[in-house]
Protein backbone atom coordinates (compact mmCIF):
# COMPACT_ATOMS: atom_id res chain seq x y z
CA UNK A 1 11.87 -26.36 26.74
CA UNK A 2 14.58 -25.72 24.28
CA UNK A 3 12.74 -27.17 21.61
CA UNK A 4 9.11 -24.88 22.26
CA UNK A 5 11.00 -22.04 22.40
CA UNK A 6 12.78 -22.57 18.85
CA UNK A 7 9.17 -22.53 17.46
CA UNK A 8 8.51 -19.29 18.71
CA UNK A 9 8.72 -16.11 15.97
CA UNK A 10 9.10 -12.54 17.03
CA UNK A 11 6.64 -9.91 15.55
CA UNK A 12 6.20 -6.50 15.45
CA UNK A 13 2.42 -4.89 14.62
CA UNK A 14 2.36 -1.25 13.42
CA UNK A 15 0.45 0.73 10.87
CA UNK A 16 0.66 3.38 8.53
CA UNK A 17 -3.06 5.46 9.02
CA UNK A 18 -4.57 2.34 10.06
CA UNK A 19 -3.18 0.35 6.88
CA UNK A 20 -1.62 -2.55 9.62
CA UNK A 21 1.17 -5.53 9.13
CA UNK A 22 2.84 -7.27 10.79
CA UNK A 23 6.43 -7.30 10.75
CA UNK A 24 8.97 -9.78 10.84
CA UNK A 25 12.55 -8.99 11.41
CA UNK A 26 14.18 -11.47 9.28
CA UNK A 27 17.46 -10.57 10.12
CA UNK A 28 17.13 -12.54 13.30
CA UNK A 29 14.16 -14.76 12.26
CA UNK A 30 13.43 -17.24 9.58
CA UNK A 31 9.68 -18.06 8.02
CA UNK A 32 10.01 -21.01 5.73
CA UNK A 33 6.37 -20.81 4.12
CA UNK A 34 5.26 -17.09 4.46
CA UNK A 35 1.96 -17.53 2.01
CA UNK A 36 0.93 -20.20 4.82
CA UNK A 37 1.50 -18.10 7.22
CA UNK A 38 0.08 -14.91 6.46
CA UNK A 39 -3.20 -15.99 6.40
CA UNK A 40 -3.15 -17.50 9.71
CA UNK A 41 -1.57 -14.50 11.67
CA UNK A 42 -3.25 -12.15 9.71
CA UNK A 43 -6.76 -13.18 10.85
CA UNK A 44 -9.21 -11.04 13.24
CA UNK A 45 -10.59 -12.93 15.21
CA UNK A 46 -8.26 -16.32 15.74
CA UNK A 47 -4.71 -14.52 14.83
CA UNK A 48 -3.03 -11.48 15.81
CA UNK A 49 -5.25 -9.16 13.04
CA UNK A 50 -3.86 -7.33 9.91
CA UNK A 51 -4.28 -6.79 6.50
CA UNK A 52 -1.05 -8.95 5.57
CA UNK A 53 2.88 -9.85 6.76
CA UNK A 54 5.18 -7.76 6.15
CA UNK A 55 9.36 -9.34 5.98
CA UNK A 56 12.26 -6.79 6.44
CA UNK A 57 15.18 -8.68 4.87
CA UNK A 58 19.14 -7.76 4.34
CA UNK A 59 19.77 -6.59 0.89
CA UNK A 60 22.51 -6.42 -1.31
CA UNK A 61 21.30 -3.34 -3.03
CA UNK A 62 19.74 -1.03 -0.17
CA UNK A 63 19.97 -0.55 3.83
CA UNK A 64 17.32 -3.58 3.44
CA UNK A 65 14.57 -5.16 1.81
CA UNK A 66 10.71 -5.99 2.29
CA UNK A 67 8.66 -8.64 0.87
CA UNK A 68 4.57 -8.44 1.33
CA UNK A 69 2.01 -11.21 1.75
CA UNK A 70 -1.30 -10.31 1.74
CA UNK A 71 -4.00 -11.66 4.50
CA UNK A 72 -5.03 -13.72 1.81
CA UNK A 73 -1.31 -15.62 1.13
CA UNK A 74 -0.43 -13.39 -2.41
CA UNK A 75 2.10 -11.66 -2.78
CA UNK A 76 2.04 -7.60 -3.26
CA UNK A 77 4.51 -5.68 -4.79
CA UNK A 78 4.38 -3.00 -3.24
CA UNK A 79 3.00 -0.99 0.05
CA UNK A 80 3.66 2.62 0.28
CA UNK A 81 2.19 2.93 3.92
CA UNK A 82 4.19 -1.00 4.89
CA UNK A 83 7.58 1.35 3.36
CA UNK A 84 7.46 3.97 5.87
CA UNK A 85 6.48 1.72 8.92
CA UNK A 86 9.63 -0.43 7.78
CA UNK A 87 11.51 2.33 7.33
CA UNK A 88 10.78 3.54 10.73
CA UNK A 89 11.51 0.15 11.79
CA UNK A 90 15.14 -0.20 10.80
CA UNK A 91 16.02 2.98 12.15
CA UNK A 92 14.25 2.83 15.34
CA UNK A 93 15.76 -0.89 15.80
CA UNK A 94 19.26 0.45 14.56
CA UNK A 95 19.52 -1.58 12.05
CA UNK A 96 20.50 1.51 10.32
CA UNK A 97 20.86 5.45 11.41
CA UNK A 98 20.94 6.44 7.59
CA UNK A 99 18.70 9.10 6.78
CA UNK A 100 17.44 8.90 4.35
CA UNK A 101 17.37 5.57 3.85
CA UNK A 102 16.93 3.07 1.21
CA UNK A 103 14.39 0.06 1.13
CA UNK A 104 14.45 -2.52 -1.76
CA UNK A 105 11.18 -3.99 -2.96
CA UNK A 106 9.58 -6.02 -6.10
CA UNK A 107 8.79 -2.26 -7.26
CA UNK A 108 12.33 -1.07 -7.29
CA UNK A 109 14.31 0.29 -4.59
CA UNK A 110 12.96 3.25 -2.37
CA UNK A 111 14.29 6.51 -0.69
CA UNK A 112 12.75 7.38 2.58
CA UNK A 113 13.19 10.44 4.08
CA UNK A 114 12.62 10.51 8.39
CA UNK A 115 11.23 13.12 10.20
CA UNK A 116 12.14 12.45 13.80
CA UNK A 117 11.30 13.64 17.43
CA UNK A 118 13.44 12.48 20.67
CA UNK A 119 15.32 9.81 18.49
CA UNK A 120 12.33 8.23 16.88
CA UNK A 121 10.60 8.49 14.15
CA UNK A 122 7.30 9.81 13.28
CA UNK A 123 6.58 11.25 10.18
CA UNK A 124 8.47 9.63 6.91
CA UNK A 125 8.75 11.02 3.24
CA UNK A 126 8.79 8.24 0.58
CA UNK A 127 10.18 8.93 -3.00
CA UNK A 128 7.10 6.27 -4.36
CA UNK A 129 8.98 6.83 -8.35
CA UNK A 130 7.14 8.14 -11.24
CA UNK A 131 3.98 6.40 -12.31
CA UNK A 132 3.04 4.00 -14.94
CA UNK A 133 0.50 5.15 -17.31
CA UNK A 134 0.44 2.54 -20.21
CA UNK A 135 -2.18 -0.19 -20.24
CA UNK A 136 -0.15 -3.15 -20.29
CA UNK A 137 2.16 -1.67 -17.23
CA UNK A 138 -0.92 -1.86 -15.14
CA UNK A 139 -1.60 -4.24 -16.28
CA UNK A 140 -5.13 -3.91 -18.83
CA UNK A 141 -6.29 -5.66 -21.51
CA UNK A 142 -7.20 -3.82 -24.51
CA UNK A 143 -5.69 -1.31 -27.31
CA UNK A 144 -2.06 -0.07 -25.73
CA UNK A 145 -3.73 3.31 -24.36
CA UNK A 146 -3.53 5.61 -21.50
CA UNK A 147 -6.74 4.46 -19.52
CA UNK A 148 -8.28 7.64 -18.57
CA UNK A 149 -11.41 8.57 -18.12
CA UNK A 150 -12.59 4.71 -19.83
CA UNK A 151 -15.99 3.11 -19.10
CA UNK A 152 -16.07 -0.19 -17.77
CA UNK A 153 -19.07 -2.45 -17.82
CA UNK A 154 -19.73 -4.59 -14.81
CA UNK A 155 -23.17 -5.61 -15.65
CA UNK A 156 -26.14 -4.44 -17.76
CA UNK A 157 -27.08 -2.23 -15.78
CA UNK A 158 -23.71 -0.91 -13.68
CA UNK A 159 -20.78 0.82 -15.77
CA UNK A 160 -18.50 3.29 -13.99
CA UNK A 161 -15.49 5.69 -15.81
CA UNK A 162 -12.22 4.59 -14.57
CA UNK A 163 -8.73 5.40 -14.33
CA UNK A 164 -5.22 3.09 -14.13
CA UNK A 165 -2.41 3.91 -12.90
CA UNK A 166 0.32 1.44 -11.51
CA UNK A 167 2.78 2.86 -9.13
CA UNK A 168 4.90 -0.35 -8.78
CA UNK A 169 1.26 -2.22 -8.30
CA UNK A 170 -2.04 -1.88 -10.72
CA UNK A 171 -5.17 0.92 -9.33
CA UNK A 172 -8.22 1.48 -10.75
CA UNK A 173 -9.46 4.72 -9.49
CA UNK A 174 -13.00 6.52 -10.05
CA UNK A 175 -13.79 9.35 -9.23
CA UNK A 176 -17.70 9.57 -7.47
CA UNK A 177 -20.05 13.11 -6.62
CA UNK A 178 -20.43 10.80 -3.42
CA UNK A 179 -18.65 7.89 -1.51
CA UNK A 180 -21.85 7.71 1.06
CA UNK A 181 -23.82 5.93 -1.87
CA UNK A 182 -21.17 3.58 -3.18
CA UNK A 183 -21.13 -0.51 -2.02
CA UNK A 184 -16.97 -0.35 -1.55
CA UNK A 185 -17.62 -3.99 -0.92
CA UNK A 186 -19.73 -5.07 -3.57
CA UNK A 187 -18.34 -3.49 -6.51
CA UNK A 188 -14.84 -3.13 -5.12
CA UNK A 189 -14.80 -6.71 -5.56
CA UNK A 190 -16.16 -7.30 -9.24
CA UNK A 191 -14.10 -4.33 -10.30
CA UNK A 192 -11.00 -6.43 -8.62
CA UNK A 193 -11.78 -9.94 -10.53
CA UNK A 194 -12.91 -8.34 -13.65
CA UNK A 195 -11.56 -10.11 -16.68
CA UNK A 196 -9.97 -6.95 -18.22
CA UNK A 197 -7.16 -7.04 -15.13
CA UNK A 198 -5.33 -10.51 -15.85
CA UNK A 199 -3.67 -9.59 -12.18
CA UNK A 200 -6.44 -8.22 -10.57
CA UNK A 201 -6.37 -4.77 -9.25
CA UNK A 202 -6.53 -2.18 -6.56
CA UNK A 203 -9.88 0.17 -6.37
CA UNK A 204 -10.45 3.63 -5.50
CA UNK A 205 -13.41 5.86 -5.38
CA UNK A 206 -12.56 8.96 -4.32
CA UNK A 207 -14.77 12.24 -3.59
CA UNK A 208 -12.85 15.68 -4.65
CA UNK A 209 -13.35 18.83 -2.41
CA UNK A 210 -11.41 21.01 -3.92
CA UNK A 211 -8.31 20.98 -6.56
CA UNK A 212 -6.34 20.66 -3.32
CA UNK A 213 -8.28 18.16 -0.88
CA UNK A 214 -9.93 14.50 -1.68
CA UNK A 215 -11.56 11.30 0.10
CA UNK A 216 -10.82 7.97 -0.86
CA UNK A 217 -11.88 5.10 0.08
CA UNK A 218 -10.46 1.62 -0.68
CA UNK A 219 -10.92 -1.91 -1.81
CA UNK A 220 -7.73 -3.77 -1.96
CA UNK A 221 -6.88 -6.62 -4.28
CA UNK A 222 -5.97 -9.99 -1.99
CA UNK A 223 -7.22 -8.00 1.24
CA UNK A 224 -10.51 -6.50 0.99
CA UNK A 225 -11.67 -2.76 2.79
CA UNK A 226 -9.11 -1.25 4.08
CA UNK A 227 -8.40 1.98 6.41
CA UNK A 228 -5.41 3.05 3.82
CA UNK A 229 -3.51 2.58 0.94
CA UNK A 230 -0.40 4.54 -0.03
CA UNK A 231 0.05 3.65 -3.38
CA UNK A 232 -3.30 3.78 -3.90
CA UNK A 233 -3.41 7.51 -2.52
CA UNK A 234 -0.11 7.97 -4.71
CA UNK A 235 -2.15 6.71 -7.91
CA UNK A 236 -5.05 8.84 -7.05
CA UNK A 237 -2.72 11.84 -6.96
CA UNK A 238 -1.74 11.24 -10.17
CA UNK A 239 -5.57 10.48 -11.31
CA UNK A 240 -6.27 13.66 -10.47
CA UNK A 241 -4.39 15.32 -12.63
CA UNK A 242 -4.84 13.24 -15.72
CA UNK A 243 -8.50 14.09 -15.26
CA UNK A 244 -7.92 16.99 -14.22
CA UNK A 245 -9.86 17.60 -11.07
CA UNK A 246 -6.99 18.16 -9.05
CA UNK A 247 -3.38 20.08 -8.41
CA UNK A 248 -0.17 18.06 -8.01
CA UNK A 249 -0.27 18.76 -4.41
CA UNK A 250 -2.99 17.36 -2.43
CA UNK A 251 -4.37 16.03 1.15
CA UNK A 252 -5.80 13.04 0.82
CA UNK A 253 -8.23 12.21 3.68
CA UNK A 254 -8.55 8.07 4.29
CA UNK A 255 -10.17 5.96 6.43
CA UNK A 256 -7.60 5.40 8.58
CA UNK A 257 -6.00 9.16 8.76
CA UNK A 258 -4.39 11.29 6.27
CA UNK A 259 -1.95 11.26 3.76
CA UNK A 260 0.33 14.30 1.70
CA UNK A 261 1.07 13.80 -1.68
CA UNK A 262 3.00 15.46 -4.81
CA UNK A 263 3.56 14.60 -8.32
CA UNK A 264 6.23 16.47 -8.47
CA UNK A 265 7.60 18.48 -11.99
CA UNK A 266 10.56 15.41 -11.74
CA UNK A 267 7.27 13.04 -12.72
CA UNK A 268 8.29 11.35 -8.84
CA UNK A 269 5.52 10.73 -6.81
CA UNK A 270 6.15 11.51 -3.29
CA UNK A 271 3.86 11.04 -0.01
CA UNK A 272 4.12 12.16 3.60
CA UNK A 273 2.59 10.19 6.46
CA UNK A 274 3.01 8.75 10.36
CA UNK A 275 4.05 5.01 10.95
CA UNK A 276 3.16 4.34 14.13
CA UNK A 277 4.45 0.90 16.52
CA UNK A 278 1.18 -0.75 18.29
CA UNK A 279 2.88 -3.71 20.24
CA UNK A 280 5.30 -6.24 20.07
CA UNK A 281 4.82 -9.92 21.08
CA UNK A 282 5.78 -13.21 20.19
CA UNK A 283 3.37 -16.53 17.89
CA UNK A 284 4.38 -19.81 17.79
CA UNK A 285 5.14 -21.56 15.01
């Protein structure tokens, strides 16, 4: 018995507006091969379901650190609604009581700010750090621009006016009179694997209701549809007001619930949202 129960992982599953991980606490656990892994736990139907895995790791530099796999075994730098949930995480699991708190990830160490009720938390405030506007930080190849407002060909007959920005990881937003009309699949895919992103990119096409109110939906590189995307949300803040269509202040309605963000006169990006605990369990390894 000793030896089945040293092959079995503890796991947390929460979400951030439907955006779900799940969570290892590698401060008691070890995964030797997480790109193997994620794809395995993360599936539907035969696994536990989620959009990727999600490590929360000691750190030398911060109160801890997170590394993301995607469902499909790459790695993502960053997750703005994975930051909160591990945010909440830590705190709730006192692994610290700092707030705010600091999380260290492959986009640079963030500040979280916890909003809590009865000793846990529910709502969380992430500094998500100013964005990156130049083509080659998203990274985009072509002339060493600002990509605003730039056509890009998918076929003959398909071209669409896009925006980059990378907030720690690339977007490609685009702005649409309508989402009801627009394949998210179909071209949220080609727009991913097009040849002008050597990295492959995040997509966004987002409806605007007012200066102060959008809808987004998204197509996420490595993971497909999904019901959120904080960074993404964060980027299409900052879309907004490059084209201008938008304030610095905005609700952003997603799939999955909805989202307040700020770019902020600092040039800091900064979003407001729930992170919410489903279930905890154990998988075997």
């Amino acid at each position: 018995m000793k030896n089945l129960w040293d092959t079995l992982m503890k796991f947390t599953k929460m979400h951030g507006i439907g955006n779900d991980y799940v969570y290892i606490n590698c401060f008691e656990e070890k995964i030797e091969d997480p790109a193997r892994l994620a794809p395995v736990i993360s599936d539907r139907h035969f696994g536990i379901g989620s959009d990727g895995l999600i490590l929360i790791l000691p750190s030398n530099v911060a109160d801890c650190k997170m590394r993301i796999v995607n469902a499909d075994g790459s790695v993502a730098q960053m997750c703005r609604n994975g930051v909160r949930c591990v945010a909440r995480y830590v705190y709730d699991h006192k692994i610290t009581q700092k707030n705010p708190l600091t999380v260290e990830t492959l986009s640079g160490t963030k500040t979280i700010q916890l909003f809590t009720e009865d000793g846990k938390v529910s709502q969380a405030r992430v500094t998500m750090g100013k964005p990156r506007l130049m083509r080659s930080e998203i990274p985009m190849l072509g002339k060493e621009t600002q990509v605003i407002d730039e056509i890009l060909t998918i076929d003959k007959d398909v071209s669409f006016r896009i925006t980059c920005v990378s907030m720690g990881n690339p977007h490609c937003i685009i702005f649409v009179d309508t989402l009801d009309k627009i394949s998210i699949q179909k071209y949220g895919q080609e727009i991913e694997r097009h040849q002008v992103f050597p990295e492959r990119i995040n997509v966004h096409f987002v409806q605007v209701h007012n200066p102060k109110e959008v809808t987004m939906k998204t197509w996420e590189r490595g993971s497909g549809i999904t019901m959120a995307c904080g960074t993404g949300a964060s980027a299409v803040c900052v879309a907004g007001v490059l084209n201008k269509k938008t304030e610095r202040k905005i609700l952003a309605h997603l799939p999955g619930g909805d989202l307040e963000l700020e770019w902020a006169e600092d040039g800091n990006v900064y979003m407001t949202g729930p992170a919410t605990e489903v279930f905890t369990g154990e998988w075997t390894l």
